[in-house]
N, C-alpha and C. Protein backbone atom coordinates (compact mmCIF):
# COMPACT_ATOMS: atom_id res chain seq x y z
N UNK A 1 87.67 52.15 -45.32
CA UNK A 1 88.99 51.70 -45.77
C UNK A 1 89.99 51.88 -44.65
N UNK A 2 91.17 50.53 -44.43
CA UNK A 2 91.78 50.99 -43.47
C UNK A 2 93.06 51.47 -43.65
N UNK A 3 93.91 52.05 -42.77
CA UNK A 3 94.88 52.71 -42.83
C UNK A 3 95.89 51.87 -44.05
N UNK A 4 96.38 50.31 -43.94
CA UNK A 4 96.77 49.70 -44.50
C UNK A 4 96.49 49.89 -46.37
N UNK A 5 95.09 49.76 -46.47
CA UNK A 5 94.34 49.80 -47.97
C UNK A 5 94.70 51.18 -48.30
N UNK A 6 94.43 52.07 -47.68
CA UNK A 6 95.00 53.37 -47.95
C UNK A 6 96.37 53.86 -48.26
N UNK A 7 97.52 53.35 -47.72
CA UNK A 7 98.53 53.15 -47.94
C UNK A 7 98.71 52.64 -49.11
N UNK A 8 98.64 51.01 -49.89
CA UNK A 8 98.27 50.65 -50.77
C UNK A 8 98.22 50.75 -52.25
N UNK A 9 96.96 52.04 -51.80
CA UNK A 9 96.68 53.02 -52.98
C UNK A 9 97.36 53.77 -52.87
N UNK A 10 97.91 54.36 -52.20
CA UNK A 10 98.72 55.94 -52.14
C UNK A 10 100.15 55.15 -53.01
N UNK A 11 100.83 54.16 -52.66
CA UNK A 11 101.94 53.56 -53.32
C UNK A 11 101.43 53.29 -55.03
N UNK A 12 100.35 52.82 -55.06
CA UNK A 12 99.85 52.56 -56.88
C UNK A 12 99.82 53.90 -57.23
N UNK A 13 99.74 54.74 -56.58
CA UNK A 13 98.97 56.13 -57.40
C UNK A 13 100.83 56.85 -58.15
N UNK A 14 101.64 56.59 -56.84
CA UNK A 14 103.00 56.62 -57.08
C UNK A 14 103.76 56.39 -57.99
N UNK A 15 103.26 54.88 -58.32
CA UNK A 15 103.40 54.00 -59.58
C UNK A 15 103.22 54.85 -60.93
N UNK A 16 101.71 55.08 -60.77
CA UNK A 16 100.92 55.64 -61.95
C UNK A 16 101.92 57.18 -62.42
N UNK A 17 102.19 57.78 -61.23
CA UNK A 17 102.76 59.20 -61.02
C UNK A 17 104.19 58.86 -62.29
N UNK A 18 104.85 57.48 -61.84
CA UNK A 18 106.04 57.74 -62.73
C UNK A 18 105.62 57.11 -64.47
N UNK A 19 104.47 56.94 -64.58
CA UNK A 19 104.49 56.54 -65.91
C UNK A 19 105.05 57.47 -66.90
N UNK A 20 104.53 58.52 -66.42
CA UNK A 20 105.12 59.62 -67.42
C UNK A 20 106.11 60.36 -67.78
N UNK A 21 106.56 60.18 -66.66
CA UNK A 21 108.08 59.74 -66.86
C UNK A 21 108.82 58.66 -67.49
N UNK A 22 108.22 57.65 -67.39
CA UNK A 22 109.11 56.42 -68.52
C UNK A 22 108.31 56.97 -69.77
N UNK A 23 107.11 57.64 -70.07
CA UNK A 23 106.97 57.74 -71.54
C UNK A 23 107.89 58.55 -71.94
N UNK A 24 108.66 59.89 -71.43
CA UNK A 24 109.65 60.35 -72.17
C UNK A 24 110.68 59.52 -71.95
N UNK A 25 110.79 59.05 -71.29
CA UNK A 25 112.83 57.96 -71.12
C UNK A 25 112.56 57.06 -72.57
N UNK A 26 111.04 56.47 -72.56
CA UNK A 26 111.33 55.76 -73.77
C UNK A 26 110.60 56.13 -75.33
N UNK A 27 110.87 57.31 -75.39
CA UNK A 27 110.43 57.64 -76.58
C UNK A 27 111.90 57.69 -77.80
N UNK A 28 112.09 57.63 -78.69
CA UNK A 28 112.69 57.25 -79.78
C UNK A 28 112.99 58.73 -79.91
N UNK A 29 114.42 58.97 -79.96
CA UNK A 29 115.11 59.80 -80.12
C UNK A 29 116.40 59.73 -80.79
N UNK A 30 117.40 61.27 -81.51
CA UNK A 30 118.39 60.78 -82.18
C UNK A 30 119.08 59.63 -81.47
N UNK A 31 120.22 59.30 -82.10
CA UNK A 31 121.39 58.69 -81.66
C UNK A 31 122.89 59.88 -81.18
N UNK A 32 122.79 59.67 -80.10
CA UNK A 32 123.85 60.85 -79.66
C UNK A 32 125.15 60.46 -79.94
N UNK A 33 125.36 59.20 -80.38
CA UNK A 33 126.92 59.17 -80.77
C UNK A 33 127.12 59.65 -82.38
N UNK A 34 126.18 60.02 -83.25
CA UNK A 34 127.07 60.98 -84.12
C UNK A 34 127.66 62.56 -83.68
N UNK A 35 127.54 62.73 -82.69
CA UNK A 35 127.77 64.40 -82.24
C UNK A 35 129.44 63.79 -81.16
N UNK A 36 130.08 64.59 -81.78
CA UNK A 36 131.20 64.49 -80.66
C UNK A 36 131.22 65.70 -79.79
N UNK A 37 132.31 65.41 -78.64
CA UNK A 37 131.90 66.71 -77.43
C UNK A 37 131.54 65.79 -76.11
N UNK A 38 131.31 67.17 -75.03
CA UNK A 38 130.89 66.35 -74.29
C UNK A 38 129.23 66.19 -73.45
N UNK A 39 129.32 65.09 -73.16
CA UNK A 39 127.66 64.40 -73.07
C UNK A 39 126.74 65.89 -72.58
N UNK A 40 125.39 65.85 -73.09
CA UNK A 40 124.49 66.88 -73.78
C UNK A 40 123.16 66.53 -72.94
N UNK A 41 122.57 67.26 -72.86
CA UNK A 41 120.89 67.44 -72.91
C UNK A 41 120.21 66.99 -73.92
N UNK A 42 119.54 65.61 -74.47
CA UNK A 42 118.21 65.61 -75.27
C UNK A 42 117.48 66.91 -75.30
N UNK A 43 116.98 66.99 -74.65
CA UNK A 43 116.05 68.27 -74.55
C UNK A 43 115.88 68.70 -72.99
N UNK A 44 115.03 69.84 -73.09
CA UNK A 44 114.82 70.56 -71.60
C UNK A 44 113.57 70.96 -71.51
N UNK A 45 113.05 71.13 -70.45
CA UNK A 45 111.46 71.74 -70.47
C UNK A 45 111.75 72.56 -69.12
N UNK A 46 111.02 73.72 -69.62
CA UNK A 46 111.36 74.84 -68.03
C UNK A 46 109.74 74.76 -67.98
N UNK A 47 109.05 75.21 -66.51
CA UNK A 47 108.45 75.66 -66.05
C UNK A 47 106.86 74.67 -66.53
N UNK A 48 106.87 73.66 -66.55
CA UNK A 48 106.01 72.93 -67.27
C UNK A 48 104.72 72.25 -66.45
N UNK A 49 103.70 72.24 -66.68
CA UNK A 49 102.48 71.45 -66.18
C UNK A 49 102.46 70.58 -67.00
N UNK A 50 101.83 69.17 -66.21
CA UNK A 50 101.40 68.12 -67.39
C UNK A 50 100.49 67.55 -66.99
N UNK A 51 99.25 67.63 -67.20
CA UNK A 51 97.90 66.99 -67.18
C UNK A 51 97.79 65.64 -68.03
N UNK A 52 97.71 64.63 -66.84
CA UNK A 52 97.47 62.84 -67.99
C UNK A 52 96.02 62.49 -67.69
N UNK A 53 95.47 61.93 -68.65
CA UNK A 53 94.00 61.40 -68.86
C UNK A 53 94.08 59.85 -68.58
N UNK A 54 93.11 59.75 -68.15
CA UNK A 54 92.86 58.13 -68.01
C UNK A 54 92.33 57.57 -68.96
N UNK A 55 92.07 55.84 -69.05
CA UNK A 55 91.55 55.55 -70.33
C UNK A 55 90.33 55.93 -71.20
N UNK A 56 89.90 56.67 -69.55
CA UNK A 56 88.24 57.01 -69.97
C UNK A 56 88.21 58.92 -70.71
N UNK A 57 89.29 59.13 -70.55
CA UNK A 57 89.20 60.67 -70.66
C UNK A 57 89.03 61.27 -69.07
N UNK A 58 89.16 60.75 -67.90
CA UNK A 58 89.36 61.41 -67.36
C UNK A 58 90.52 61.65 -66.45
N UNK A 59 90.57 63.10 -65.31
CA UNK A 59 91.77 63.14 -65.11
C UNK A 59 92.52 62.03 -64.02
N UNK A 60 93.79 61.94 -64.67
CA UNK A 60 94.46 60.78 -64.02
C UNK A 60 95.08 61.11 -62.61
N UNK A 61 96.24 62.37 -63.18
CA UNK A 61 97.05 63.18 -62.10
C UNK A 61 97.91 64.19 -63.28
N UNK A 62 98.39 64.91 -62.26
CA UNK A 62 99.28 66.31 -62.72
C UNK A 62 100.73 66.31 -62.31
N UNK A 63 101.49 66.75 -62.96
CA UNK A 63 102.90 66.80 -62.84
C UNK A 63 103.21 68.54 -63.01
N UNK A 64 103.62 69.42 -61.88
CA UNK A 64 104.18 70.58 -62.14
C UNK A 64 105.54 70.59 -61.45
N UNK A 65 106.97 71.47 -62.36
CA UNK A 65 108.23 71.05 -62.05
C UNK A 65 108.37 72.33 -62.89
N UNK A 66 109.31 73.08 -61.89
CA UNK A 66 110.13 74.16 -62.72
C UNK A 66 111.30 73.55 -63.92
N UNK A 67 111.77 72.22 -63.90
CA UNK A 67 112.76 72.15 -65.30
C UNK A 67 112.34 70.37 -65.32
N UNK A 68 112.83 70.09 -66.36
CA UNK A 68 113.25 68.83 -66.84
C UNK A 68 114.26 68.93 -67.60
N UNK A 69 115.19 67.50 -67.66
CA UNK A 69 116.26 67.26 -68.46
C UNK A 69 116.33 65.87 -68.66
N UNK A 70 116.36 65.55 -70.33
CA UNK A 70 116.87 63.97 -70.69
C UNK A 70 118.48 64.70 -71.41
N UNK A 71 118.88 63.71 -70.52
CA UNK A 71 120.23 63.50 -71.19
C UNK A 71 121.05 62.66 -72.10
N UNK A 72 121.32 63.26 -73.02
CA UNK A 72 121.94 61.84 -74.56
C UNK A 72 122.76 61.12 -74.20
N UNK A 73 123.24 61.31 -72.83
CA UNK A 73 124.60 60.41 -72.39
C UNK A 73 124.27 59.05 -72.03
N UNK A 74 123.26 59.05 -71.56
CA UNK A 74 122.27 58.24 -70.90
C UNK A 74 121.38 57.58 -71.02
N UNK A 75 120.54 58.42 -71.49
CA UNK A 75 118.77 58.50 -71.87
C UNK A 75 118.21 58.84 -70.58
N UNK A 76 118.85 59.19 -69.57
CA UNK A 76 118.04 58.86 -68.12
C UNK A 76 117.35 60.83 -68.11
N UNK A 77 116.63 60.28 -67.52
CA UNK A 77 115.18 61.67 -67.44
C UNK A 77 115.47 62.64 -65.84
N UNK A 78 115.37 64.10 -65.87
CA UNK A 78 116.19 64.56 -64.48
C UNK A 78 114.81 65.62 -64.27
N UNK A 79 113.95 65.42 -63.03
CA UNK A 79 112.94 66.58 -63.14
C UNK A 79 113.00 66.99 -61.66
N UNK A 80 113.54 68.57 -61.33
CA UNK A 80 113.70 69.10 -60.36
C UNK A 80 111.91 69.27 -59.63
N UNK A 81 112.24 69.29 -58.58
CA UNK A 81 111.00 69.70 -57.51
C UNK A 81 109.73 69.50 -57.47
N UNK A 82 109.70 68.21 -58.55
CA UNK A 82 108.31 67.98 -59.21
C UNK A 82 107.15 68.03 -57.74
N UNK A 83 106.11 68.34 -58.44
CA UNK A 83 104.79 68.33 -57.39
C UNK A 83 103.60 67.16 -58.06
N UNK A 84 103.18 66.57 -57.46
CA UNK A 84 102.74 65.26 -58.21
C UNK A 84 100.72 65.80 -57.41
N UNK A 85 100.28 65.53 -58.40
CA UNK A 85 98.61 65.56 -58.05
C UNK A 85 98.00 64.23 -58.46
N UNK A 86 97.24 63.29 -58.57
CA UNK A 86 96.93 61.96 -58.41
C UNK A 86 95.41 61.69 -58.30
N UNK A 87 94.84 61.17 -58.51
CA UNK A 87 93.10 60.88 -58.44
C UNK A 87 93.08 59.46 -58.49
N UNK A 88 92.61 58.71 -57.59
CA UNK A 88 92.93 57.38 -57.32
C UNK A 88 91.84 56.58 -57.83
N UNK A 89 91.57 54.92 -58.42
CA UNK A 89 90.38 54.39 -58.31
C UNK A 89 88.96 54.92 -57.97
N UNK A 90 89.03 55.61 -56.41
CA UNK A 90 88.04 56.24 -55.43
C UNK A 90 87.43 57.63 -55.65
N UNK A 91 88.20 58.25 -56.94
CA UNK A 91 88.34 59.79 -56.65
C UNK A 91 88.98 60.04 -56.29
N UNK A 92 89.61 59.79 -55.14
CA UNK A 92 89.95 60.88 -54.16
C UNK A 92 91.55 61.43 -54.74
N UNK A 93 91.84 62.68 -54.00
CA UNK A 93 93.26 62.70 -54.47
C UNK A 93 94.06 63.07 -53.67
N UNK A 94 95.38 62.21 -54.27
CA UNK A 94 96.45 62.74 -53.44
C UNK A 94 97.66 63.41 -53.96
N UNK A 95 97.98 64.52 -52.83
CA UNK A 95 99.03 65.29 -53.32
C UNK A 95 100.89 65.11 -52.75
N UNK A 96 101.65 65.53 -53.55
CA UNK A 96 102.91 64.94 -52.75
C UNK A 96 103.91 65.58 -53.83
N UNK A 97 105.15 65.75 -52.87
CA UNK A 97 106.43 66.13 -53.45
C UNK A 97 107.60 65.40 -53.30
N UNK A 98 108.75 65.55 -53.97
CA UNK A 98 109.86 65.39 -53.63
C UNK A 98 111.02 66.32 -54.14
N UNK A 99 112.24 66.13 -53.66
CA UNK A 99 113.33 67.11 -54.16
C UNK A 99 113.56 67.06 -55.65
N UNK A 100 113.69 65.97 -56.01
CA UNK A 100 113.83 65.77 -57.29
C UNK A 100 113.05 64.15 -57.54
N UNK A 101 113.30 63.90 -59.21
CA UNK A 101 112.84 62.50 -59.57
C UNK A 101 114.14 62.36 -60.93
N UNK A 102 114.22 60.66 -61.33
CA UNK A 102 114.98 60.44 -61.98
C UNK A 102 114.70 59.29 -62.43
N UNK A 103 115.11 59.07 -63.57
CA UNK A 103 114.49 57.80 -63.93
C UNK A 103 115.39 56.76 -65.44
N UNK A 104 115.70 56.08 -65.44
CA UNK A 104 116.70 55.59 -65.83
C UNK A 104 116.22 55.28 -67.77
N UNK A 105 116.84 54.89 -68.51
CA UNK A 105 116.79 54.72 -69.81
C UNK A 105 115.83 53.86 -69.80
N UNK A 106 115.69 52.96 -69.38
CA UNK A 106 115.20 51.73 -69.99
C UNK A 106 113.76 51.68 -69.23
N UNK A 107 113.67 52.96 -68.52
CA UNK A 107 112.02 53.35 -67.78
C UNK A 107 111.94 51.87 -66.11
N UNK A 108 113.11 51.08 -65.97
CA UNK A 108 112.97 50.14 -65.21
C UNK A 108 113.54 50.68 -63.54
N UNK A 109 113.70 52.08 -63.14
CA UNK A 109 114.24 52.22 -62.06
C UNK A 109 113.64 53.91 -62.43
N UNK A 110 112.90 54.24 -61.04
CA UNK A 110 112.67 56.10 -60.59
C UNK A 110 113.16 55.86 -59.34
N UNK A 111 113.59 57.41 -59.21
CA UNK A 111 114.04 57.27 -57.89
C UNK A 111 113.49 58.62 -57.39
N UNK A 112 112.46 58.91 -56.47
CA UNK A 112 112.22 59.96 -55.95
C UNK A 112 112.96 60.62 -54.67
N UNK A 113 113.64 61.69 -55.19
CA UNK A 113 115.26 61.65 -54.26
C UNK A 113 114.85 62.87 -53.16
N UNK A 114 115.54 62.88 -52.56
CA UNK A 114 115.44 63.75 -50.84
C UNK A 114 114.40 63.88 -50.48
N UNK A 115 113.80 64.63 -49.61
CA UNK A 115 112.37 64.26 -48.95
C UNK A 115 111.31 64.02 -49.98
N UNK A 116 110.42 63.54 -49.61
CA UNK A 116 109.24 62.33 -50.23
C UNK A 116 107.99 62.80 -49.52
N UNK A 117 106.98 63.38 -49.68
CA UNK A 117 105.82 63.94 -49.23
C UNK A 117 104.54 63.42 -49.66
N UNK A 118 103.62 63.00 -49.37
CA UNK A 118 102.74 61.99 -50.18
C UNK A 118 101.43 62.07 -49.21
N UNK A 119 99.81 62.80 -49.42
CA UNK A 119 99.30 62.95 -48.60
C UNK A 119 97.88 63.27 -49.36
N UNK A 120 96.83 61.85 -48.76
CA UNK A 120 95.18 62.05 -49.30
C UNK A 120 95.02 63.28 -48.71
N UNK A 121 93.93 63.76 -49.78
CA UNK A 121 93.23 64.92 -49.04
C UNK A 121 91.91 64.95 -48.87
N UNK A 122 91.53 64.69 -47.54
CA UNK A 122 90.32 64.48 -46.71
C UNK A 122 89.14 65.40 -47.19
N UNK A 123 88.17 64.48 -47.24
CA UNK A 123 86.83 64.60 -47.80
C UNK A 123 85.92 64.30 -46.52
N UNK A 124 84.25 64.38 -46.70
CA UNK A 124 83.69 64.07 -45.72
C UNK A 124 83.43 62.56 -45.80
N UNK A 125 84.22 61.68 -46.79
CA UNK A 125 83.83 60.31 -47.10
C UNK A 125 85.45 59.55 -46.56
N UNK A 126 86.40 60.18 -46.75
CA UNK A 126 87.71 60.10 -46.35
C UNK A 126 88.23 60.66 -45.86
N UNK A 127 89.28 60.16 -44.83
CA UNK A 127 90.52 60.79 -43.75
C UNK A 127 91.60 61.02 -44.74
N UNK A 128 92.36 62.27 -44.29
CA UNK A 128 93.65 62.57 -44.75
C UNK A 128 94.54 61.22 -44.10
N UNK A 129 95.16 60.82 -45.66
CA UNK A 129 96.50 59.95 -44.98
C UNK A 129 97.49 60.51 -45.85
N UNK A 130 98.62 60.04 -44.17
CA UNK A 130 100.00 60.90 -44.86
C UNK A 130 101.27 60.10 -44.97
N UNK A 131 102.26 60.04 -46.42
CA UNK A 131 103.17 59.22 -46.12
C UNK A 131 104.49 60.23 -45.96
N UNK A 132 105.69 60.34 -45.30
CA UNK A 132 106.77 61.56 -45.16
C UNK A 132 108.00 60.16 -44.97
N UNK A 133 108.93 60.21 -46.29
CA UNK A 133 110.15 59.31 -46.10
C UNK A 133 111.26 60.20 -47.00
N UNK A 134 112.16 59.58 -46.81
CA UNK A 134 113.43 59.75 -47.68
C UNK A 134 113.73 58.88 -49.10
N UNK A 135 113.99 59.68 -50.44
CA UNK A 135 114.99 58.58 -51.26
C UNK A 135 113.99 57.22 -51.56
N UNK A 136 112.89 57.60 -52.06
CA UNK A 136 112.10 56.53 -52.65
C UNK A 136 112.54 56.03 -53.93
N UNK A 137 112.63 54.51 -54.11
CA UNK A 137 112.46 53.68 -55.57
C UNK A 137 111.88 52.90 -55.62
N UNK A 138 111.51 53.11 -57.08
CA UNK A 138 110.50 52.21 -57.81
C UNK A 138 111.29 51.53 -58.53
N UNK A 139 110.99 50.05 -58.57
CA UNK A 139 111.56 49.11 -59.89
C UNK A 139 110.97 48.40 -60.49
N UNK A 140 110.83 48.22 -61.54
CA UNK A 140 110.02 47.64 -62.29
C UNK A 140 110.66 46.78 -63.45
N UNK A 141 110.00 45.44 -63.46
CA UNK A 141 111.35 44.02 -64.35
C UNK A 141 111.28 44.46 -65.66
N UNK A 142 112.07 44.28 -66.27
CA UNK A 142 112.69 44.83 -67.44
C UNK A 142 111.56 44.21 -68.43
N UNK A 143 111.50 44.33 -69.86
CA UNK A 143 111.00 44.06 -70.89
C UNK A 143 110.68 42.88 -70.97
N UNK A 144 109.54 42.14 -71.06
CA UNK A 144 109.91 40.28 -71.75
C UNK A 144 110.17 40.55 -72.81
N UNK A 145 111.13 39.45 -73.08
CA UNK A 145 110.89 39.39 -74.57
C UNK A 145 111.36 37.75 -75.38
N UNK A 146 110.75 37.60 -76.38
CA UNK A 146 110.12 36.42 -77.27
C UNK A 146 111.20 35.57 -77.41
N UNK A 147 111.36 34.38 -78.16
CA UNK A 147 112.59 33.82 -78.29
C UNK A 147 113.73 34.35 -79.67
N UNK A 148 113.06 35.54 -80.21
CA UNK A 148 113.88 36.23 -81.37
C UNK A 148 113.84 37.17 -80.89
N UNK A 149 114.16 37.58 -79.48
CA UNK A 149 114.42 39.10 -79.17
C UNK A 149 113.74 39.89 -78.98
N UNK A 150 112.11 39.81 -79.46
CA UNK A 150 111.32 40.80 -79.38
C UNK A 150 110.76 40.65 -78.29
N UNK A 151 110.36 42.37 -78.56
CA UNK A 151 109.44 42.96 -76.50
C UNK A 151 107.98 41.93 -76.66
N UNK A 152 107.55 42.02 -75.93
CA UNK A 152 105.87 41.07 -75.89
C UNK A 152 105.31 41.78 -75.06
N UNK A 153 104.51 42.24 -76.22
CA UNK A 153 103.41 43.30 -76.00
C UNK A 153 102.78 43.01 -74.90
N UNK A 154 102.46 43.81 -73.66
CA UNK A 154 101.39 43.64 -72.77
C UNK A 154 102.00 42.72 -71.98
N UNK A 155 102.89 42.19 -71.78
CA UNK A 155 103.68 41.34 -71.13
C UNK A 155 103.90 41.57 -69.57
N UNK A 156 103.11 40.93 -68.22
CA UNK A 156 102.80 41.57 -67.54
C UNK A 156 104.24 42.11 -66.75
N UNK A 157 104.51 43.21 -65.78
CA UNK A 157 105.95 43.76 -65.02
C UNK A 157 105.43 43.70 -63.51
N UNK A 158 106.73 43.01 -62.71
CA UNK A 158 105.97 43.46 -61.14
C UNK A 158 107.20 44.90 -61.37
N UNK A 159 106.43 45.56 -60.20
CA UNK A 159 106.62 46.56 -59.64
C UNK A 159 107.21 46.45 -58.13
N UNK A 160 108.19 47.20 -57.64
CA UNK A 160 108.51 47.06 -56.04
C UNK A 160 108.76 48.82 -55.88
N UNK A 161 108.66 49.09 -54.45
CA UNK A 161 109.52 50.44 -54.10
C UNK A 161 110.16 49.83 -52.60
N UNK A 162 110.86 50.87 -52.45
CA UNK A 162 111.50 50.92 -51.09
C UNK A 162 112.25 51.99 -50.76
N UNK A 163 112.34 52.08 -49.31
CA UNK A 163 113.32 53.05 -48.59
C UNK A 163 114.01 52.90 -48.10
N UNK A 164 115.35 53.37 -47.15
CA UNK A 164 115.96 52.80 -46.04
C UNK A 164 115.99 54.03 -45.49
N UNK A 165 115.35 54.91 -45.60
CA UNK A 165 115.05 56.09 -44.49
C UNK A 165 113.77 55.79 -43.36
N UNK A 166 114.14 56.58 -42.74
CA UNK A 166 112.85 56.73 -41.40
C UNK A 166 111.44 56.89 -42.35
N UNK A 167 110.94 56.51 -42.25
CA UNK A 167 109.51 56.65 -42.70
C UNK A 167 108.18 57.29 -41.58
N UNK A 168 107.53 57.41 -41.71
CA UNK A 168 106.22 58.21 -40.64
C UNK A 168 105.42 57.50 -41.51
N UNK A 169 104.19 57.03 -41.25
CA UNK A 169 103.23 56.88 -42.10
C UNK A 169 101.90 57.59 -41.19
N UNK A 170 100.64 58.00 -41.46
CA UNK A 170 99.69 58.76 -40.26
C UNK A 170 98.43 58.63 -41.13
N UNK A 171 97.33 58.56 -40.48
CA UNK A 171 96.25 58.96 -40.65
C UNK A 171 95.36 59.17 -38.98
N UNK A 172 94.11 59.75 -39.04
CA UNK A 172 93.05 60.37 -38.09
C UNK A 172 93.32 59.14 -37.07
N UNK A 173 93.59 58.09 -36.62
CA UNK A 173 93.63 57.03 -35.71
C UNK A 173 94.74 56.79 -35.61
N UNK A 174 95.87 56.31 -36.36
CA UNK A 174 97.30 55.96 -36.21
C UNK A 174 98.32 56.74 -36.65
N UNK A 175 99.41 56.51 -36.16
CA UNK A 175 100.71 56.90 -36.32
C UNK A 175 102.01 56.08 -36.71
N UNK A 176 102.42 55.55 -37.49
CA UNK A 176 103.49 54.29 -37.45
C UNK A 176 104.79 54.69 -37.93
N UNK A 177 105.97 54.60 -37.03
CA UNK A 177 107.11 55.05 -37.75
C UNK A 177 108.06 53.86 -37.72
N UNK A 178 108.71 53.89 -39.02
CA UNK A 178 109.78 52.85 -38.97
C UNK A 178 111.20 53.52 -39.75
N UNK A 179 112.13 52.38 -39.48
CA UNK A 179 113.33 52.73 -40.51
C UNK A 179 113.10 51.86 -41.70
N UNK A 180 113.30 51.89 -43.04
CA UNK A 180 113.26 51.22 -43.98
C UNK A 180 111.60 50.68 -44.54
N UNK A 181 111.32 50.93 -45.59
CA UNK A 181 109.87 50.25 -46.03
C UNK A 181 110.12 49.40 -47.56
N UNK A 182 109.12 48.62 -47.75
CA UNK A 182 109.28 47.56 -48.85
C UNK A 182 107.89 47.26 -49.06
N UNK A 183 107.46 47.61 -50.37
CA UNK A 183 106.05 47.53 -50.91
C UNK A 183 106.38 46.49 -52.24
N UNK A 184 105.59 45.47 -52.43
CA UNK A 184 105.32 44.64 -53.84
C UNK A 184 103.72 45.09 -53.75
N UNK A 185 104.14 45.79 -55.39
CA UNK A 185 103.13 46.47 -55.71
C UNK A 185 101.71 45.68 -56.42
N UNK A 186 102.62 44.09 -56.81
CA UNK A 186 101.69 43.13 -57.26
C UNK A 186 100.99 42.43 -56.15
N UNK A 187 101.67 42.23 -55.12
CA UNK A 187 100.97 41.25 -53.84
C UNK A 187 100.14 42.40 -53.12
N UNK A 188 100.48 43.70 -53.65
CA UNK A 188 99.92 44.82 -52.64
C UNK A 188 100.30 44.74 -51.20
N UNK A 189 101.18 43.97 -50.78
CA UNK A 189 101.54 43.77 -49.38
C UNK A 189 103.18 45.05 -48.89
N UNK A 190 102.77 45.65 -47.67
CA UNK A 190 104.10 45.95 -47.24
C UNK A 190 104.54 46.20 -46.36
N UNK A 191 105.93 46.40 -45.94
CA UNK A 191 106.62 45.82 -45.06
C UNK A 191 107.31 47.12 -44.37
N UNK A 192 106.84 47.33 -42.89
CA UNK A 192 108.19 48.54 -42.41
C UNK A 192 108.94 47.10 -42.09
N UNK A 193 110.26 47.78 -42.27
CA UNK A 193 111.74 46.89 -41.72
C UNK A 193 111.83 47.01 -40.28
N UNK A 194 112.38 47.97 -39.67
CA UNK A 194 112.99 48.17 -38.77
C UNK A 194 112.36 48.68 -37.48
N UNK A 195 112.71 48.77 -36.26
CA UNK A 195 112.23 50.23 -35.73
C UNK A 195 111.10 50.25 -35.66
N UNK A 196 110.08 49.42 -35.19
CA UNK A 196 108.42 50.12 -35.87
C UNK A 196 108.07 50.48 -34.83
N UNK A 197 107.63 51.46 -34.77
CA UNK A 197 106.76 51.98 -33.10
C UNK A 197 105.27 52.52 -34.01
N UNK A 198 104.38 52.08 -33.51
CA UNK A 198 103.19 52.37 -33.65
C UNK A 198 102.32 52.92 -32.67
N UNK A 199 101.41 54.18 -33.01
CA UNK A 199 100.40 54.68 -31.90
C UNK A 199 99.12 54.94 -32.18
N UNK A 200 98.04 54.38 -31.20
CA UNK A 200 97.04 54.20 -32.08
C UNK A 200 96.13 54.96 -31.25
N UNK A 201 94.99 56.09 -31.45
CA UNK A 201 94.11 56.48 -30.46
C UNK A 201 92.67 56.24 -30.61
N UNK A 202 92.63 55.44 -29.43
CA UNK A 202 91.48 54.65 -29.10
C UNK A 202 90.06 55.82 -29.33
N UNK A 203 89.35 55.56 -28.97
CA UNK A 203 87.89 56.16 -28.95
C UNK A 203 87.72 56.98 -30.30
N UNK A 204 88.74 56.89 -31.50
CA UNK A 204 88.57 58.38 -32.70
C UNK A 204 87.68 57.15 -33.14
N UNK A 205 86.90 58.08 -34.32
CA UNK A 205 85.97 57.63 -35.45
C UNK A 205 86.85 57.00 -36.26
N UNK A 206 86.41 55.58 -36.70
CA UNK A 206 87.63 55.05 -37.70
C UNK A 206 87.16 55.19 -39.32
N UNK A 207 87.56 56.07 -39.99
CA UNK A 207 87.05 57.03 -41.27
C UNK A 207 87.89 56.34 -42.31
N UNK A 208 87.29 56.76 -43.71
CA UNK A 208 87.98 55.74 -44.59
C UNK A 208 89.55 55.93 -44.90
């Protein structure tokens, strides 16, 4: 697999990382305008692990974060220092952080805020690849819905992220740094913007 395909996946796994996060943004909760005062916490979670299963029963990825907060003002979802664990198509997994994550009511915008850490962990079948940026988002198109208003089930969503920070991207052969990145998560194609300096060392083993 090459550096590119690897990348790729490391951005879907990202994807996958915020699902669980839009399942609490959109779960059915009071209505905060009978409470007067001022705007509140839905709820809070301190010190929490969260293990998600795949369709098959097995493991998907892990979410550990000293707090969470949905807020009634909003609906938007607030999870400090989350640490994200991931198991891709391949097995393999990748691990990664950021300062915080956030994610809007309507589950159509995360934003993984101040540094961004994102990194396979090398097997004897795979190379460690590493992604290190700033201020990542994900967006994802809003709801379809029918000609009477309703959502439509299964209705397919593209997905995009991007940065406008310096980015590094690395694995065992290359090095690529740019300013700004742009992934469509449906074409699987993506884009450094700016700035790209790339370094590549000749004679290494080219590993998956």
């Amino acid at each position: 697999m090459d550096r590119r395909s690897a990348l790729t996946i490391l951005l879907l796994m990202l994807v996958a990382a915020s699902t669980w996060l839009l399942s609490w943004s959109l779960r059915p909760h009071e209505d905060p305008n009978q409470f007067t005062g001022p705007p509140r916490s839905g709820y809070t979670l301190d010190r929490f692990t969260l293990d998600a299963m795949d369709t098959e029963g097995g493991h998907a990825f892990t979410v550990i974060a000293p707090h969470l907060t949905r807020r009634d003002d909003d609906g938007s979802i607030y999870v400090a220092t989350p640490d994200y664990e991931i198991v891709d198509n391949s097995s393999n997994v990748w691990k990664g952080t950021s300062e915080s994550a956030w994610v809007n009511k309507d589950g159509t915008i995360m934003k993984l805020e101040g540094k961004v850490l994102m990194h396979r962990v090398p097997t004897d079948k795979v190379n460690q690849v590493d992604l290190a940026t700033h201020d990542l988002t994900i967006t994802t198109d809003p709801k379809a819905k029918d000609a009477q208003g309703k959502f439509i089930a299964g209705a397919h969503r593209d997905k995009r992220m991007e940065t406008a920070a310096p980015t590094t991207i690395s694995d065992a052969n290359n090095i690529s740094r740019s300013i700004g990145m742009k992934a469509d998560m449906d074409l699987k194609t993506i884009e450094l913007l700016s700035d790209v300096h790339t370094i590549s060392y000749p004679g290494k083993q080219n590993g998956g």
